[in-house]
Protein backbone atom coordinates (compact mmCIF):
# COMPACT_ATOMS: atom_id res chain seq x y z
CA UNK A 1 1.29 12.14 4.92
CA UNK A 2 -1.24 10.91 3.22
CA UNK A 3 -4.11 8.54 4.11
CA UNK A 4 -2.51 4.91 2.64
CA UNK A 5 0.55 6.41 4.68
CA UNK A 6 -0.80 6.85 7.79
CA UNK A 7 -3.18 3.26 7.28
CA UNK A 8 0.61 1.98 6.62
CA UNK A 9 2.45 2.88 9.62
CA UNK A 10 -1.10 2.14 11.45
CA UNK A 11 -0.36 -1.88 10.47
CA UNK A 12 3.01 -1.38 11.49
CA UNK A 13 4.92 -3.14 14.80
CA UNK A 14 3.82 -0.42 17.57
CA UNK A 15 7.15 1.86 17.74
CA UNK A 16 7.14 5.06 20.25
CA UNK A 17 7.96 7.03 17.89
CA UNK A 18 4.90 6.80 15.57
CA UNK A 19 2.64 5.86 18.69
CA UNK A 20 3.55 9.66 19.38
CA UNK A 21 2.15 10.89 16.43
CA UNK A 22 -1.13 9.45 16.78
CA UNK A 23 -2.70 12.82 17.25
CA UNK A 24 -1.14 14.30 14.21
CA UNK A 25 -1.95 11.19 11.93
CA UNK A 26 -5.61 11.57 12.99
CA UNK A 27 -5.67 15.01 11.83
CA UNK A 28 -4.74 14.57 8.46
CA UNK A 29 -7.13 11.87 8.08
CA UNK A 30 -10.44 12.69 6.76
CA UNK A 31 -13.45 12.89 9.11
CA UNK A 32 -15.20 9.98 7.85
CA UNK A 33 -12.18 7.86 7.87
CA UNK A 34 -10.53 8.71 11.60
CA UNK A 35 -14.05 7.75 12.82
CA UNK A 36 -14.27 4.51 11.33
CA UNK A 37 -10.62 4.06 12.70
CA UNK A 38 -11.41 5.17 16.26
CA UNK A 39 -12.13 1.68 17.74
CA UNK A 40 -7.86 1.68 16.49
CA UNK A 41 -7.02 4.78 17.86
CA UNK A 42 -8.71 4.17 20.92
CA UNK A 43 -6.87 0.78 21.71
CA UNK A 44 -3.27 1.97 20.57
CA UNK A 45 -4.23 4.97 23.16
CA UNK A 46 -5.30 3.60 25.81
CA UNK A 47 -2.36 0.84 26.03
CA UNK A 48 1.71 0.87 26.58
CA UNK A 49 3.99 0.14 23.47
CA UNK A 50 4.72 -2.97 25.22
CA UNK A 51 1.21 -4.22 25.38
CA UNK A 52 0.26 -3.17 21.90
CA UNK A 53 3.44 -5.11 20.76
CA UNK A 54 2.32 -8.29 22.66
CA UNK A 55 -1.21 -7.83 21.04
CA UNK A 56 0.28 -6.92 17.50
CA UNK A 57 2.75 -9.90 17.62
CA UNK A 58 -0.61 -12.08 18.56
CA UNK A 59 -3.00 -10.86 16.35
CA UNK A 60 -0.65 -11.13 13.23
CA UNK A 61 2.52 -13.20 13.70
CA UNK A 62 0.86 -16.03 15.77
CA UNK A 63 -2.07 -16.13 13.92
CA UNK A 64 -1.62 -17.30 10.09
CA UNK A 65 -4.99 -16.14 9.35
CA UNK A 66 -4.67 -12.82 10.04
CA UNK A 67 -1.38 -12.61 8.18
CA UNK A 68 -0.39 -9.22 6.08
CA UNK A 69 0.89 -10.54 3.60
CA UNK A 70 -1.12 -10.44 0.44
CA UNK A 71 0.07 -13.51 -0.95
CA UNK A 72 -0.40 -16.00 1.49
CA UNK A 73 -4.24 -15.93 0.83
CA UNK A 74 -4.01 -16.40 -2.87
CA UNK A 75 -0.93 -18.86 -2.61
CA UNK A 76 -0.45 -20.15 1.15
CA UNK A 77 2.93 -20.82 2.17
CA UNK A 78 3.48 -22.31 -1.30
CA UNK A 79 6.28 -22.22 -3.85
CA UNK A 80 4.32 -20.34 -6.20
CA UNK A 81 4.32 -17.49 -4.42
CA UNK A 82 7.74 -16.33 -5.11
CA UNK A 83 7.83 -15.04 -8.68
CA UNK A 84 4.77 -13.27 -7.42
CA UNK A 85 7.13 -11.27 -4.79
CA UNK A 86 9.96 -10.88 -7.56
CA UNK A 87 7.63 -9.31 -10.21
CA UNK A 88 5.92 -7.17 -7.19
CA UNK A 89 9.26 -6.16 -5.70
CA UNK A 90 10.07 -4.77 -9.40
CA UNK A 91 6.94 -2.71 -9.78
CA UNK A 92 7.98 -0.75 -6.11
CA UNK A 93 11.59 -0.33 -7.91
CA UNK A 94 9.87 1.20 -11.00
CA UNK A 95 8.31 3.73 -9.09
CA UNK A 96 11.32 4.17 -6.48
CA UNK A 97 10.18 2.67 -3.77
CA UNK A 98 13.81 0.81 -2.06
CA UNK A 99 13.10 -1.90 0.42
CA UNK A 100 15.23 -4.04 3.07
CA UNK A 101 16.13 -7.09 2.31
CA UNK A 102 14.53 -8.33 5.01
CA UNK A 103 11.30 -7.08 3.87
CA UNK A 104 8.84 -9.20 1.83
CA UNK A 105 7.14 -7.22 -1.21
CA UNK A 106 3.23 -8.50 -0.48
CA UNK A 107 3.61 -7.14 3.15
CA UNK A 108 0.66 -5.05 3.33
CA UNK A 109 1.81 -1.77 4.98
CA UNK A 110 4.41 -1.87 2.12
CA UNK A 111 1.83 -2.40 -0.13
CA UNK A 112 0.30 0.46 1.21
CA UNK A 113 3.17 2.90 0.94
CA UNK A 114 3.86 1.87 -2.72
CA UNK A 115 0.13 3.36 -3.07
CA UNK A 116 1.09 6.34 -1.58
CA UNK A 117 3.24 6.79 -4.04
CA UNK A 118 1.06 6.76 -7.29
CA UNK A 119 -1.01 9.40 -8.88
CA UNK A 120 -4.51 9.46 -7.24
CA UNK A 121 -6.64 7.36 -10.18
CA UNK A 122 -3.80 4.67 -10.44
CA UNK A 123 -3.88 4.46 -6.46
CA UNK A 124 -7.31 3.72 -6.32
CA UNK A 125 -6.98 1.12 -9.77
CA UNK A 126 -3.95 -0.73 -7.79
CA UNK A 127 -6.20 -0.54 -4.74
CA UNK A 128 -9.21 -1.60 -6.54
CA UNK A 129 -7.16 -4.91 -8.04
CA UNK A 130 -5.88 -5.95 -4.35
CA UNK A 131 -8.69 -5.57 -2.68
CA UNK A 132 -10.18 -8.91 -2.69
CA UNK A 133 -7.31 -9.88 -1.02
CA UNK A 134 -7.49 -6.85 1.69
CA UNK A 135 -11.12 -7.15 2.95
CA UNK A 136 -10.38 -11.14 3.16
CA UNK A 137 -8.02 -10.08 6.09
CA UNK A 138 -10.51 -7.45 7.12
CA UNK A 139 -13.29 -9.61 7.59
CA UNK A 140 -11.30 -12.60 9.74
CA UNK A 141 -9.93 -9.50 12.00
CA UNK A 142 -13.08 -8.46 12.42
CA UNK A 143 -14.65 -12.21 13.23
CA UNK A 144 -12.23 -12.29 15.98
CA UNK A 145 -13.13 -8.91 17.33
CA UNK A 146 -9.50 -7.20 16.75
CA UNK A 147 -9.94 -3.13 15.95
CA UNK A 148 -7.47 -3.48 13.13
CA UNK A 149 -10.07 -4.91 10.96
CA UNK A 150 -11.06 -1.28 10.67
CA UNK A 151 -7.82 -0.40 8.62
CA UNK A 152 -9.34 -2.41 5.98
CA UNK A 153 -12.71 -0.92 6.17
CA UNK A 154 -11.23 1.86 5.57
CA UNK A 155 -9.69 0.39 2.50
CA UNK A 156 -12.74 -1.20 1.43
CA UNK A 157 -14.40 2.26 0.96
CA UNK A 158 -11.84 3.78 -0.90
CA UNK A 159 -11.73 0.81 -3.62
CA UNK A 160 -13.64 1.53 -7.07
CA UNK A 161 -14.63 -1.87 -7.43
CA UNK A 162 -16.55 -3.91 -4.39
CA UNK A 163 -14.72 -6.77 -2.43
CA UNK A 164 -15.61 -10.49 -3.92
CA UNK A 165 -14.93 -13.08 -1.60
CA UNK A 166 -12.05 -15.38 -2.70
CA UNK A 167 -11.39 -19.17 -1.35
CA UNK A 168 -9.48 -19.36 1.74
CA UNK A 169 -6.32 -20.96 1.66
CA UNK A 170 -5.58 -23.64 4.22
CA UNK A 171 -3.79 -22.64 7.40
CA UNK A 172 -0.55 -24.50 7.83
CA UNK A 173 1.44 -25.60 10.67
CA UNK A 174 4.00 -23.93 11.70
CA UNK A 175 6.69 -26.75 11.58
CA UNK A 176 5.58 -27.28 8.04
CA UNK A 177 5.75 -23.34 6.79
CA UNK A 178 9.06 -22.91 8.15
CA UNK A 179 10.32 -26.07 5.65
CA UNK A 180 9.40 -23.24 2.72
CA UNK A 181 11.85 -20.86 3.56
CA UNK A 182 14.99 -23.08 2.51
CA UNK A 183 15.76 -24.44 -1.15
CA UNK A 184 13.78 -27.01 -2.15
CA UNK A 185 15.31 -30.87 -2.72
CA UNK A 186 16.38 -29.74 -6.26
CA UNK A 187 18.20 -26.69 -4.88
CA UNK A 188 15.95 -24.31 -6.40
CA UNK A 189 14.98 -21.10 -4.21
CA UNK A 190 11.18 -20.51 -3.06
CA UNK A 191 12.02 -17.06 -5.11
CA UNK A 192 13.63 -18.58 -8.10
CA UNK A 193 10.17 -20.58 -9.14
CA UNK A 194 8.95 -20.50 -12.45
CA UNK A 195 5.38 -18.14 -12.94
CA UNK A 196 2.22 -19.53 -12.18
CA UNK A 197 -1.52 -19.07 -13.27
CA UNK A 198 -4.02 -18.26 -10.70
CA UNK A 199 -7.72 -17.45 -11.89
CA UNK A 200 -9.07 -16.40 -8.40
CA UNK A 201 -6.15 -13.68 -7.52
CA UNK A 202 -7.27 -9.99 -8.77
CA UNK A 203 -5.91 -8.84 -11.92
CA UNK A 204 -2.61 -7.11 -11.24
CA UNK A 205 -2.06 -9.66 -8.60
CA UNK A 206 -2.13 -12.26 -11.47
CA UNK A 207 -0.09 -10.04 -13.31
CA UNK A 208 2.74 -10.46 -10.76
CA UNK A 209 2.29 -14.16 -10.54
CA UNK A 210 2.09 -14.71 -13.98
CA UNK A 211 -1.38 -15.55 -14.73
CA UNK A 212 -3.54 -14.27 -17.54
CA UNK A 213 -4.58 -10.64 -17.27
């Protein structure tokens, strides 16, 4: 278990069985890292699985801001992002990485997993490309005081390349997010739109949505 691994399951819905292995996934980490985590490990310690669930279901499914999914703060709720998720999904296939249906491809603690996967150097170059994206969550976590901004620290310091800020996109309603799931009034599918430029998204993020390398 490596260190994107153990960040992964760390972003993860609190589960017994991995909230029992908190002693052995601090272990593995290096020093520097479990410290900067230990504001993390201290709350999903010092709390019951159901509390940490209440708090995990608040901090990231209630709160759009905070959301881990990568594209929703280059694309919002938007259209656009589903070739993004297509081409993404592919690039996890290429490198055997099998996900659930119900999974979405830009959720970070998948992202995070398809690192673990990679050969050091092109870890830290995927990591490097996304992480724009990454310390944009980190830093609204962090404004509202939530330990799990220190996953991204974490994150931050292992990039090659330092975090530029990117525009925020606009936080939607929920009434009106939900109307994005569903085929459009032509029929076509949120994951059936045609690719899209975006300058602002980091390269291999473009890549995926179809934008200019």
């Amino acid at each position: 278990m490596n260190t994107c691994k153990v960040l992964a399951a760390m972003l993860t819905y609190p589960e017994a069985d991995w909230l029992e292995a908190l002693d052995e996934m601090e272990q593995v980490l290096p020093a520097e890292t479990a410290q900067t985590l230990a504001p993390l490990f201290g709350l999903l310690r010092s709390h019951s699985p159901i509390e940490l669930q209440q708090n995990y279901v608040a901090t990231f499914d209630q709160n759009p801001s905070h959301s881990l999914h990568l594209f929703e703060h280059v694309h919002g709720e938007s259209r656009e992002r589903g070739q993004a998720m297509v081409d993404l999904l592919q690039e996890y296939q290429a490198h055997g990485l099998e996900i659930s249906a119900a999974e979405l491809p830009d959720f970070v603690p998948l992202f995070l997993e398809y690192l673990s996967l990679l050969p050091g150097e092109e870890a830290r170059a995927m990591l490097g490309e996304a992480v724009h994206v990454l310390a944009l969550i980190g830093r609204k976590l962090e404004k509202n005081g939530s330990p799990y901004h220190t996953v991204f620290k974490v994150l931050e310091s292992l990039s090659p390349v330092a975090a530029q800020e990117l525009p925020e996109q606009p936080v939607r309603e929920m009434e009106e997010t939900m109307e994005t799931f569903g085929p459009g009034a032509d029929g076509t599918e949120p994951l059936l739109v045609p690719r899209v430029a975006c300058a602002d998204m980091p390269k291999s993020l473009r890549k995926a949505a179809g934008g200019a390398a």
